[in-house]
N, C-alpha and C. Protein backbone atom coordinates (compact mmCIF):
# COMPACT_ATOMS: atom_id res chain seq x y z
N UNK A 1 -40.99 -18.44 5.55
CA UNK A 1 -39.93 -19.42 5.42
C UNK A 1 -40.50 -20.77 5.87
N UNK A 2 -40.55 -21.72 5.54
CA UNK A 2 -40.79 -23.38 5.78
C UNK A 2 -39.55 -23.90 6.56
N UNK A 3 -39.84 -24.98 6.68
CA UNK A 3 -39.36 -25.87 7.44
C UNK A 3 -38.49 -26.23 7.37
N UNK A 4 -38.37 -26.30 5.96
CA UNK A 4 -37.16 -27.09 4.59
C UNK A 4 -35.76 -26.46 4.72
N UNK A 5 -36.15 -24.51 4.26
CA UNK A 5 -35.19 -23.81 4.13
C UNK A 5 -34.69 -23.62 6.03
N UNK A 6 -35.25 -23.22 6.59
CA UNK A 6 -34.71 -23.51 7.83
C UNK A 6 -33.55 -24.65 8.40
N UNK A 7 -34.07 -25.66 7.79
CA UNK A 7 -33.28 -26.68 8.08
C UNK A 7 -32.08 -26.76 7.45
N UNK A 8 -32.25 -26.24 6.32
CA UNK A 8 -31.29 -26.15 5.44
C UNK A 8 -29.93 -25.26 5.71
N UNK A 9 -30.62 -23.87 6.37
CA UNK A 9 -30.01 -22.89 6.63
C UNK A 9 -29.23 -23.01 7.98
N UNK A 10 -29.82 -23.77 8.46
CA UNK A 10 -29.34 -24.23 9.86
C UNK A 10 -27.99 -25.11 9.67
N UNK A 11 -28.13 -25.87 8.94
CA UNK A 11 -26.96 -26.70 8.47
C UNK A 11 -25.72 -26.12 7.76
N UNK A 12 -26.46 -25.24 6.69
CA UNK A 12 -25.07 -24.24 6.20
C UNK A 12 -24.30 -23.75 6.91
N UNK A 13 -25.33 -23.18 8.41
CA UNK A 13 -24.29 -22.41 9.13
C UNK A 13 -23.54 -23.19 9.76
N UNK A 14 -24.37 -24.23 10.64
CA UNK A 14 -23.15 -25.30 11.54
C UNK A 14 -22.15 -25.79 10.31
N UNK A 15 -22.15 -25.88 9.25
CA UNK A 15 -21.04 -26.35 8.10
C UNK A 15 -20.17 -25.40 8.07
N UNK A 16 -20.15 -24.07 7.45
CA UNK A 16 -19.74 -23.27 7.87
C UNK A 16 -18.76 -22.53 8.79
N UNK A 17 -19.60 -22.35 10.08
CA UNK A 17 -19.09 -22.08 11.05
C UNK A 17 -17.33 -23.52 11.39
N UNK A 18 -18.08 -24.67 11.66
CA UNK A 18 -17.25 -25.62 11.79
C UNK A 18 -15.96 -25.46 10.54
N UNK A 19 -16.24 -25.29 9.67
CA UNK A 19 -15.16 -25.02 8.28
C UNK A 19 -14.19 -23.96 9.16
N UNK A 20 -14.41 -22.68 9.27
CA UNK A 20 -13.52 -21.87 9.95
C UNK A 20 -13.34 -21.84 10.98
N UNK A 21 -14.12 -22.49 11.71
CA UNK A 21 -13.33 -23.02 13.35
C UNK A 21 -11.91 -23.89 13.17
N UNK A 22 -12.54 -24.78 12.17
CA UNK A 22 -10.83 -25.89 12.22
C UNK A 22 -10.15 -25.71 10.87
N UNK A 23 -10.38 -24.75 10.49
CA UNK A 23 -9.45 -24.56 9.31
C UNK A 23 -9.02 -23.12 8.37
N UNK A 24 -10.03 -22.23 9.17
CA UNK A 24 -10.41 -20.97 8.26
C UNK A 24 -8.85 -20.24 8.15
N UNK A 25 -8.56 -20.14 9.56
CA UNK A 25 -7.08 -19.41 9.53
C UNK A 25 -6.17 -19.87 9.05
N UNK A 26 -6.07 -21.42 9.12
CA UNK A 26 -4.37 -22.01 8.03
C UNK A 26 -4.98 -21.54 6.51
N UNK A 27 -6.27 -21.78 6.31
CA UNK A 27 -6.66 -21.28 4.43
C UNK A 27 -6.03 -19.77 4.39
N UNK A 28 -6.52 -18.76 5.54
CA UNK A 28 -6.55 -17.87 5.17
C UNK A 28 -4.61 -17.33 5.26
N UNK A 29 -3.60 -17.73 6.23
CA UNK A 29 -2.34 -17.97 5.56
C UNK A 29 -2.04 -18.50 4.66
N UNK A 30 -2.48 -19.67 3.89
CA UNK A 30 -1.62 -19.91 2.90
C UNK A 30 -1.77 -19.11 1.49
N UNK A 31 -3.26 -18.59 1.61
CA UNK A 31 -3.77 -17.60 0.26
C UNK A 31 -3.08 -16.29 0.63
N UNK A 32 -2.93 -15.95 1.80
CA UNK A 32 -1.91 -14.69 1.49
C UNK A 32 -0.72 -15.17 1.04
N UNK A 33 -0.31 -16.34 1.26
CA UNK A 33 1.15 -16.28 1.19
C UNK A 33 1.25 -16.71 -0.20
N UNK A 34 0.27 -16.95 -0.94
CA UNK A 34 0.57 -17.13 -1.87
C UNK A 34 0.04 -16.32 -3.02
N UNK A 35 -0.83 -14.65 -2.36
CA UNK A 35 -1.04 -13.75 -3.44
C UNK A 35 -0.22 -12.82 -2.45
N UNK A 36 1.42 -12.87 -1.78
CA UNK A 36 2.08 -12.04 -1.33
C UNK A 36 1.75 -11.17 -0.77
N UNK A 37 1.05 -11.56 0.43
CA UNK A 37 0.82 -10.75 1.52
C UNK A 37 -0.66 -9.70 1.24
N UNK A 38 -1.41 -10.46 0.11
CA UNK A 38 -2.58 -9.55 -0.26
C UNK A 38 -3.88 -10.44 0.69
N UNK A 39 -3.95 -9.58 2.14
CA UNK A 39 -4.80 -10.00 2.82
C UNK A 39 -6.39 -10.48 2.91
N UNK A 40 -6.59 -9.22 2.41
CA UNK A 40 -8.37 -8.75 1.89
C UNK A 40 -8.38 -9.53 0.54
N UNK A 41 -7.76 -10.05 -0.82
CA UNK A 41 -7.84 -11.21 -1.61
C UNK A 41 -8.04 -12.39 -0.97
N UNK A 42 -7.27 -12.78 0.04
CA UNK A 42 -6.92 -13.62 0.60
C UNK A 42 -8.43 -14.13 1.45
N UNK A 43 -8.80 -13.17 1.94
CA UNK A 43 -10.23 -13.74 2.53
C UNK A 43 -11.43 -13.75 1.80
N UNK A 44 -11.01 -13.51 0.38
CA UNK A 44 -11.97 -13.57 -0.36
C UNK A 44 -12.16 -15.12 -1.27
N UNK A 45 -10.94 -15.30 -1.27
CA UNK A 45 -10.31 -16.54 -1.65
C UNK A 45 -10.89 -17.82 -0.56
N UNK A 46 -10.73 -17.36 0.53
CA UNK A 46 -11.20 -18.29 2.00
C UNK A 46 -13.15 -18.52 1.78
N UNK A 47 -13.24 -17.41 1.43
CA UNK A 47 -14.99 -17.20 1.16
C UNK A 47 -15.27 -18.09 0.27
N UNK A 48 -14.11 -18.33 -1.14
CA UNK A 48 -14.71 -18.90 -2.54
C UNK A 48 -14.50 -20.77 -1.77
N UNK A 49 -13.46 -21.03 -1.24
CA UNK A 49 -13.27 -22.56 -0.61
C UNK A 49 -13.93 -22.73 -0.12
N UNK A 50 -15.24 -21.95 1.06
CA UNK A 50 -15.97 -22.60 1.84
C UNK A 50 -17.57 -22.61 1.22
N UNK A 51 -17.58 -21.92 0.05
CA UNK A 51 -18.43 -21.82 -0.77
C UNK A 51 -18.52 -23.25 -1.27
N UNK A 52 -17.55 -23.20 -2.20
CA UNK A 52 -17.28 -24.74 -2.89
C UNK A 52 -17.46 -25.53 -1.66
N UNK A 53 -16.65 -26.20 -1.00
CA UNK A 53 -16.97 -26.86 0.57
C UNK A 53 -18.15 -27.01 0.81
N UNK A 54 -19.04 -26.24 0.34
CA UNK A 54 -20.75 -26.61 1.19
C UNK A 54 -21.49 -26.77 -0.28
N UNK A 55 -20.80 -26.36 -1.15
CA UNK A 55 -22.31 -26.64 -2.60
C UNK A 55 -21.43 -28.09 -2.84
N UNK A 56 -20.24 -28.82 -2.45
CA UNK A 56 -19.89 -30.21 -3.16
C UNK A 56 -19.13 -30.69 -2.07
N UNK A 57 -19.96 -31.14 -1.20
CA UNK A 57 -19.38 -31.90 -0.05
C UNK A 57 -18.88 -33.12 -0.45
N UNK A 58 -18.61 -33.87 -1.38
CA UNK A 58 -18.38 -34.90 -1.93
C UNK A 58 -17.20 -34.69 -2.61
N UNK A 59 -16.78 -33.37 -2.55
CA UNK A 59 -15.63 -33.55 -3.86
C UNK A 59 -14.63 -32.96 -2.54
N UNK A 60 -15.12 -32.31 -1.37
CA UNK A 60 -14.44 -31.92 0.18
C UNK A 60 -14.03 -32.97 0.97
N UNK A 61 -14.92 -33.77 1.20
CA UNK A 61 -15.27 -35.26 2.18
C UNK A 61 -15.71 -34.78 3.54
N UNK A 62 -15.43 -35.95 4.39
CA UNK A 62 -16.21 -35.80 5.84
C UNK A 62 -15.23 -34.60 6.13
N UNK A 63 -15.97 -33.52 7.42
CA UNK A 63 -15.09 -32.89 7.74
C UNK A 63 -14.16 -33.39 9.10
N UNK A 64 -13.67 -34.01 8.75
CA UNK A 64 -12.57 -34.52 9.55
C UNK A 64 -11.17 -34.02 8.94
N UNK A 65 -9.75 -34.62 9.73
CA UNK A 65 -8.72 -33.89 9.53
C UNK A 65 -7.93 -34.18 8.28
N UNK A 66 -8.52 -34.79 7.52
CA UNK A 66 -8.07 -35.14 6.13
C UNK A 66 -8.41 -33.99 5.32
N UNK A 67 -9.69 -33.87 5.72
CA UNK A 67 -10.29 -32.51 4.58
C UNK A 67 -9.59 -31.04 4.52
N UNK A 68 -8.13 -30.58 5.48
CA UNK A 68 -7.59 -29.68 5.15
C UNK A 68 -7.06 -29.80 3.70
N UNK A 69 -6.22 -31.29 3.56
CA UNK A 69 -5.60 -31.01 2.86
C UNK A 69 -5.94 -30.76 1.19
N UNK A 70 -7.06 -31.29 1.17
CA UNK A 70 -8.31 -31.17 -0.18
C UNK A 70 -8.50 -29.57 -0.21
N UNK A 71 -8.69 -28.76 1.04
CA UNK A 71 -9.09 -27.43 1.45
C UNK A 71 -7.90 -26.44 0.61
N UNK A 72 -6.80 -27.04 0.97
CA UNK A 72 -5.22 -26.15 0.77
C UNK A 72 -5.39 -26.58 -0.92
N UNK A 73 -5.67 -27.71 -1.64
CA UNK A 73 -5.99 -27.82 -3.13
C UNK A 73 -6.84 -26.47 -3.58
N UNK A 74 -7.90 -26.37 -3.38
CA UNK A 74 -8.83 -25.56 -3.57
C UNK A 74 -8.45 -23.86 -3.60
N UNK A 75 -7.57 -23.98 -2.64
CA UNK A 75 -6.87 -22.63 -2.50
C UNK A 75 -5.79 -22.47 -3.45
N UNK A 76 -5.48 -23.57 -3.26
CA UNK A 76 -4.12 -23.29 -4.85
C UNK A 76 -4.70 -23.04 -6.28
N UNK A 77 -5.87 -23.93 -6.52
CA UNK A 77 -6.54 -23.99 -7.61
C UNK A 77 -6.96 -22.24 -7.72
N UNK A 78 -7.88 -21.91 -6.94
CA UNK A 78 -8.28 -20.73 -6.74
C UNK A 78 -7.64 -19.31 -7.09
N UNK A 79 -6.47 -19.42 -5.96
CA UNK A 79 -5.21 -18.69 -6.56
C UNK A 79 -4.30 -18.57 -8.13
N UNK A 80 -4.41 -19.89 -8.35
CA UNK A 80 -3.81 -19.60 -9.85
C UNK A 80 -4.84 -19.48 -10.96
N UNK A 81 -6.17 -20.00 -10.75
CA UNK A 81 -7.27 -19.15 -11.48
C UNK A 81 -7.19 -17.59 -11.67
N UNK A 82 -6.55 -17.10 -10.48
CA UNK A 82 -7.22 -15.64 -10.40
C UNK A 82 -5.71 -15.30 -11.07
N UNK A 83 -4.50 -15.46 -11.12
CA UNK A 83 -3.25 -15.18 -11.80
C UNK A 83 -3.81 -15.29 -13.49
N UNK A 84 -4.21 -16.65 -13.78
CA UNK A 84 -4.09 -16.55 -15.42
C UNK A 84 -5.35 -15.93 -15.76
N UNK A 85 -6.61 -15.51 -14.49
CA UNK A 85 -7.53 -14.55 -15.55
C UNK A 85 -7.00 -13.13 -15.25
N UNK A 86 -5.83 -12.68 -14.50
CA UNK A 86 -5.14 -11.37 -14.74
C UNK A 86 -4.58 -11.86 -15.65
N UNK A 87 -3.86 -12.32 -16.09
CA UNK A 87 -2.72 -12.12 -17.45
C UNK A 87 -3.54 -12.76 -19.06
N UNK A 88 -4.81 -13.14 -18.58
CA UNK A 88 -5.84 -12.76 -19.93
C UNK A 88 -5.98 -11.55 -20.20
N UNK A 89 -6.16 -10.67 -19.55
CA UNK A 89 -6.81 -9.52 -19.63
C UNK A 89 -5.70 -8.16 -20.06
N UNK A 90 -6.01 -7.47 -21.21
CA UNK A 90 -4.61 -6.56 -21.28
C UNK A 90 -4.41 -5.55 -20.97
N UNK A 91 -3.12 -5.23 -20.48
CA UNK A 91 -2.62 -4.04 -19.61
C UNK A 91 -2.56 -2.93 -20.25
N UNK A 92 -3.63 -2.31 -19.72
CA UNK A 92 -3.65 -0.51 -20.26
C UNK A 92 -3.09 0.33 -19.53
N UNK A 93 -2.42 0.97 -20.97
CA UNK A 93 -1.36 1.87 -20.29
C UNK A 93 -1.65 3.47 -20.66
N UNK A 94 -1.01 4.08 -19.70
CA UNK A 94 -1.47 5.51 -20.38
C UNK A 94 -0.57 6.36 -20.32
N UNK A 95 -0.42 7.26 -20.52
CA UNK A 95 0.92 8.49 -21.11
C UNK A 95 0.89 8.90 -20.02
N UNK A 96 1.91 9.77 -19.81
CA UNK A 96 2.38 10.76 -18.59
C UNK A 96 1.23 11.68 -18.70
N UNK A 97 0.69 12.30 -19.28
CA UNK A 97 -0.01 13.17 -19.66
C UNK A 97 -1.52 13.00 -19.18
N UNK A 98 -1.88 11.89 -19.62
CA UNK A 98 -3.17 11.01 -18.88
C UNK A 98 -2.97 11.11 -17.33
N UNK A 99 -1.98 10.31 -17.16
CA UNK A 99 -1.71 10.14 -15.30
C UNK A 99 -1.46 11.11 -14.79
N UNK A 100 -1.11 12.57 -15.41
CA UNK A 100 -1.05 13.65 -14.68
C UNK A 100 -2.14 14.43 -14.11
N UNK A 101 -2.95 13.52 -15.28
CA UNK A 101 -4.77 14.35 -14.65
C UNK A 101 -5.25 13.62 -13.93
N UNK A 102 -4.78 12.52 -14.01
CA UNK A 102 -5.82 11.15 -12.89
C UNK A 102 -5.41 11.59 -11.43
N UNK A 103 -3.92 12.01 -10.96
CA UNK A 103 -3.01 12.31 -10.47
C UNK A 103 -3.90 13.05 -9.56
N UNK A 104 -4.04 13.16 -7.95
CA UNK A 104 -4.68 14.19 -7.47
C UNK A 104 -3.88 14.40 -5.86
N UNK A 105 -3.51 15.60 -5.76
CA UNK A 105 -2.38 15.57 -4.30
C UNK A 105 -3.55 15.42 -3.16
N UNK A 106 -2.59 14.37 -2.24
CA UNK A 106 -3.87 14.31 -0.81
C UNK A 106 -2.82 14.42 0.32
N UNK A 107 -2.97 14.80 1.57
CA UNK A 107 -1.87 14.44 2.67
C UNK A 107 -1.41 13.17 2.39
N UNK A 108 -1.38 12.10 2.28
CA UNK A 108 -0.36 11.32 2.08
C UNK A 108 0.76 11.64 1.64
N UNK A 109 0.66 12.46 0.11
CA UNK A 109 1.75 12.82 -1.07
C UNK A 109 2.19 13.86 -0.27
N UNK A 110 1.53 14.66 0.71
CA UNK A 110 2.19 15.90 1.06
C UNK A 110 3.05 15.44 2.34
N UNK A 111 2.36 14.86 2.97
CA UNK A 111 3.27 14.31 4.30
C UNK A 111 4.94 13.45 3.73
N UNK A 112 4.48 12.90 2.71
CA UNK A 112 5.81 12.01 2.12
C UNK A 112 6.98 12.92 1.17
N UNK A 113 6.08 13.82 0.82
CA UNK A 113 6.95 15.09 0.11
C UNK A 113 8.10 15.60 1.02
N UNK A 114 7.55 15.87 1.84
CA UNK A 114 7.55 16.72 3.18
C UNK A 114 9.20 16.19 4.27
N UNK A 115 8.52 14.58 4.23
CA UNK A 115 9.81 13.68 4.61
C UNK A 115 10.81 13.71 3.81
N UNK A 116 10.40 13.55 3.02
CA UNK A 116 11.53 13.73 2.22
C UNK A 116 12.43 14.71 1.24
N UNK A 117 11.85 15.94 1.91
CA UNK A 117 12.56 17.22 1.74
C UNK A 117 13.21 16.86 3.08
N UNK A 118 13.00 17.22 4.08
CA UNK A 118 13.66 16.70 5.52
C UNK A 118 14.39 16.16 5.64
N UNK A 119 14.41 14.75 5.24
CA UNK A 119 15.95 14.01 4.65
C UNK A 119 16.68 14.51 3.82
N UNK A 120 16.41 14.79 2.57
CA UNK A 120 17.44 15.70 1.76
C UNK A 120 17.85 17.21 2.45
N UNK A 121 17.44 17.85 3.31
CA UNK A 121 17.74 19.05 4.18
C UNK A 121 19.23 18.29 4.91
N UNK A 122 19.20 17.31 5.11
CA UNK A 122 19.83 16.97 5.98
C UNK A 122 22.06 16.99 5.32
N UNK A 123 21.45 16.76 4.23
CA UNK A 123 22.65 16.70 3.54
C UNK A 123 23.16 17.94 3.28
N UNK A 124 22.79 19.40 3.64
CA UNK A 124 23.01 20.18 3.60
C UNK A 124 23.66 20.84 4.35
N UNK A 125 25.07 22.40 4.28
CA UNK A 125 25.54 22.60 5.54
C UNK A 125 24.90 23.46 6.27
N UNK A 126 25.26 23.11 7.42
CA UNK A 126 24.71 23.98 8.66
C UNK A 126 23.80 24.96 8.17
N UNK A 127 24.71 26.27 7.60
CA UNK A 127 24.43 27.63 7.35
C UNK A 127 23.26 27.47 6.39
N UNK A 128 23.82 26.74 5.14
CA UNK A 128 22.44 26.62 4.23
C UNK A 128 21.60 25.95 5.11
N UNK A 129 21.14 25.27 5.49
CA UNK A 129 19.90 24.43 5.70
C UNK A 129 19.21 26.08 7.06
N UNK A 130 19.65 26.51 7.80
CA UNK A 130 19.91 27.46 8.61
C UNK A 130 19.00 28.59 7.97
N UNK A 131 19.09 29.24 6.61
CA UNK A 131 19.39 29.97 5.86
C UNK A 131 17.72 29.84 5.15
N UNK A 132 17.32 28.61 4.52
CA UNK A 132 16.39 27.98 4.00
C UNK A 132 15.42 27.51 4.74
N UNK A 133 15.64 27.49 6.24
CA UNK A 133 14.84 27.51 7.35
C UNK A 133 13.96 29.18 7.96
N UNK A 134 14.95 29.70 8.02
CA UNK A 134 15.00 31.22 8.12
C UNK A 134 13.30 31.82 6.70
N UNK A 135 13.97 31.36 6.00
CA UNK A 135 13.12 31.80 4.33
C UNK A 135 11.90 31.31 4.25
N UNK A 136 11.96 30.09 4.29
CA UNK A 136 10.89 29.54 3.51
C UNK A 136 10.22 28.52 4.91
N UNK A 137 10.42 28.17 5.80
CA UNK A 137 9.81 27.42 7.40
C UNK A 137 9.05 28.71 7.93
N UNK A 138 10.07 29.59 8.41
CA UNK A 138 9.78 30.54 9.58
C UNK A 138 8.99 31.87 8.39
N UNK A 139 9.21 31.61 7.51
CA UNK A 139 8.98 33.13 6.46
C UNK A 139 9.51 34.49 6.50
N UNK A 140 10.55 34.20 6.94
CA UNK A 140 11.04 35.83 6.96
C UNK A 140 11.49 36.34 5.29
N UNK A 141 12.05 37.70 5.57
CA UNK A 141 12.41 38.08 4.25
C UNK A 141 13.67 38.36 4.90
N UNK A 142 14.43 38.55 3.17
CA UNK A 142 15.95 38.35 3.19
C UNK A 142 16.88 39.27 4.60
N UNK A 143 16.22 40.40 4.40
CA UNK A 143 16.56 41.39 5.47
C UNK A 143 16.23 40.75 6.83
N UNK A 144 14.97 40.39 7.44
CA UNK A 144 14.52 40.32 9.06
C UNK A 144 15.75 38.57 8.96
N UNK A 145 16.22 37.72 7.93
CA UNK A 145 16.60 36.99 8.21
C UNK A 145 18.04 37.22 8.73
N UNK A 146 18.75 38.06 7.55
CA UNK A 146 19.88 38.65 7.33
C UNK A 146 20.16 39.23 9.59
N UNK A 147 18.99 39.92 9.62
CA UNK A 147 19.42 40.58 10.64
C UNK A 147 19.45 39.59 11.83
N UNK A 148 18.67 37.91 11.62
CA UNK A 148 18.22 37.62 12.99
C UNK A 148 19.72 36.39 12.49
N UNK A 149 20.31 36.10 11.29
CA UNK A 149 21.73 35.56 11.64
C UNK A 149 22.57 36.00 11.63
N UNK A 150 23.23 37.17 11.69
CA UNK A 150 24.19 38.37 12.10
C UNK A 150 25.08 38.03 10.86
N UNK A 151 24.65 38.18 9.49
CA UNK A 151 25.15 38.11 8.63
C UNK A 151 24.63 39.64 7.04
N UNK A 152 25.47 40.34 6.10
CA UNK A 152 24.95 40.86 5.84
C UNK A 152 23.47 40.16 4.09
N UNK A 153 22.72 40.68 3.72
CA UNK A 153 21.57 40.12 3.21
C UNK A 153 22.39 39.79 1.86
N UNK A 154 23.33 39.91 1.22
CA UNK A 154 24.22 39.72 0.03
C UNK A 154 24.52 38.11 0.68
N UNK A 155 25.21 37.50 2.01
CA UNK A 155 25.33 36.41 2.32
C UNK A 155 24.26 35.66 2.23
N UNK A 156 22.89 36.34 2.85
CA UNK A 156 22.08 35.22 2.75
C UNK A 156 21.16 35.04 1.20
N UNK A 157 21.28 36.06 0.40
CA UNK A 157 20.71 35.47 -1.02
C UNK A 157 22.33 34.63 -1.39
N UNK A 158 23.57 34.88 -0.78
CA UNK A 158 24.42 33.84 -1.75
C UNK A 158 24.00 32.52 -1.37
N UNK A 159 23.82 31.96 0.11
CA UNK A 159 23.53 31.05 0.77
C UNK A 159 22.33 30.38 0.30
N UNK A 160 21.37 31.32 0.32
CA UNK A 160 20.34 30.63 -0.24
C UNK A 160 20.49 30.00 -1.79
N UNK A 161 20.93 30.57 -2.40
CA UNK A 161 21.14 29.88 -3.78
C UNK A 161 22.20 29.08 -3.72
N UNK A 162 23.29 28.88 -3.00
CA UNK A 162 23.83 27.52 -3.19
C UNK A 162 23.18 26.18 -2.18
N UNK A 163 22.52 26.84 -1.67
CA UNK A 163 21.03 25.93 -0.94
C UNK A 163 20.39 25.29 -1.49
N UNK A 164 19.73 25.82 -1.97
CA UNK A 164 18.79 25.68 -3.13
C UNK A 164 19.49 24.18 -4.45
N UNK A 165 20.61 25.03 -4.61
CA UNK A 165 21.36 24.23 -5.40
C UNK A 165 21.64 22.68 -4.87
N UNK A 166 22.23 22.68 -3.81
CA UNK A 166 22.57 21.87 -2.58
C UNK A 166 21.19 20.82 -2.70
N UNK A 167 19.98 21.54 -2.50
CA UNK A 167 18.68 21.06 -1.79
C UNK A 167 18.66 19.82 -3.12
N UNK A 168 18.44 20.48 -4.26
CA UNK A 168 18.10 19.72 -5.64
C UNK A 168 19.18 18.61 -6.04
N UNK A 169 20.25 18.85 -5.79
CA UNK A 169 21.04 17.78 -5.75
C UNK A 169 20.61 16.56 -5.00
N UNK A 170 20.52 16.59 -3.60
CA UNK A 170 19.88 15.59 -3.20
C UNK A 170 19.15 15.06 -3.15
N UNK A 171 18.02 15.99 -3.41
CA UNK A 171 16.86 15.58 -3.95
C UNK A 171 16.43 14.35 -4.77
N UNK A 172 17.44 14.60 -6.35
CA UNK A 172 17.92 14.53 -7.35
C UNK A 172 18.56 12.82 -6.70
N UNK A 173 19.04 12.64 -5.83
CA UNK A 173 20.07 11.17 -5.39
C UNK A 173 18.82 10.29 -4.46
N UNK A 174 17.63 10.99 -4.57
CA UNK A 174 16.47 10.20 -3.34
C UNK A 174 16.07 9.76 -4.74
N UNK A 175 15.76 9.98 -5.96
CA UNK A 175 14.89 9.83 -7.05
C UNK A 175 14.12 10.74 -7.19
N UNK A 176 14.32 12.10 -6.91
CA UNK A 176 12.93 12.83 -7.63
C UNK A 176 13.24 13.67 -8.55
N UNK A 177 13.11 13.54 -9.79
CA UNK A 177 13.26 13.82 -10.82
C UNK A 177 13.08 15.97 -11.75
N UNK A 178 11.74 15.78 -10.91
CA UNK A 178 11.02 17.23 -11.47
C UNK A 178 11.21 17.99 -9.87
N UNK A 179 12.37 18.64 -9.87
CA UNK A 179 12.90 19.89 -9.30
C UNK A 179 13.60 21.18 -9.52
């Protein structure tokens, strides 16, 4: 390395550095706030201003306290660049059928499934939810259940099927469709 690039490099950084000391964080609010709360864009956006900022210091000015507001331009500019080259580009769509294979269950989907069987349990009475706990939580069969709620096993397959029934209904009022 020479002398040159050293010097050079030395300067980028004190430019740089000084850029996000007095200004990095108001850039980096107003680009979220203006790609709605999309953070990680947002500092990418902060990256492209201080880029520009050091290859055209002339079109930035001194860095003094004027130069935010040239800074907050740049970010707007930036931001609505990146809006009209999304809505150049066209939206592919794909069938139910496609997205069912792309589709892959992970704990997230199961933990949120999960909640929200739990909430819909809730709308259920006593006995059913009781009943459907017994079955399908604890695993018993109709009989060891029958015997451990002092009911005979004709009650608890009736119970369970208006459970069941019960369960899908609400289900059915959260939005989930395929039950």
């Amino acid at each position: 390395m020479d002398i040159r690039t050293a010097t050079v490099t030395t300067d980028a950084d004190t430019f740089l550095r000084t850029l996000y000391r007095r200004h990095g964080s108001a850039l980096h609010r107003l680009a979220a706030r203006m790609l709605g709360g999309d953070w990680h864009r947002a500092q990418d956006i902060v990256q492209e201003v201080a880029i520009h900022a050091w290859q055209r210091p002339m079109d930035v000015g001194p860095m003094d306290d004027t130069v935010r507001n040239r800074l907050f331009t740049v970010v707007s500019d930036l931001v609505t660049d990146g809006h009209r080259d999304q809505a150049e580009w066209p939206v592919e769509t794909a069938g139910e059928a496609e997205m069912a294979l792309l589709a892959a269950p992970d704990a997230v989907d199961q933990a949120l499934t999960a909640q929200l069987v739990w909430d819909a349990m809730a709308d259920l009475a006593p006995p059913q939810r009781e009943v459907l706990l017994h079955l399908h939580c604890l695993d018993r069969s109709v009989s060891q259940a029958a015997r451990v709620l002092g009911v005979p096993p004709g009650t608890v397959k009736s119970r369970t099927y208006y459970a069941t029934r019960a369960l899908r209904t609400a289900l059915r009022a959260r939005g989930v469709t395929e039950c």
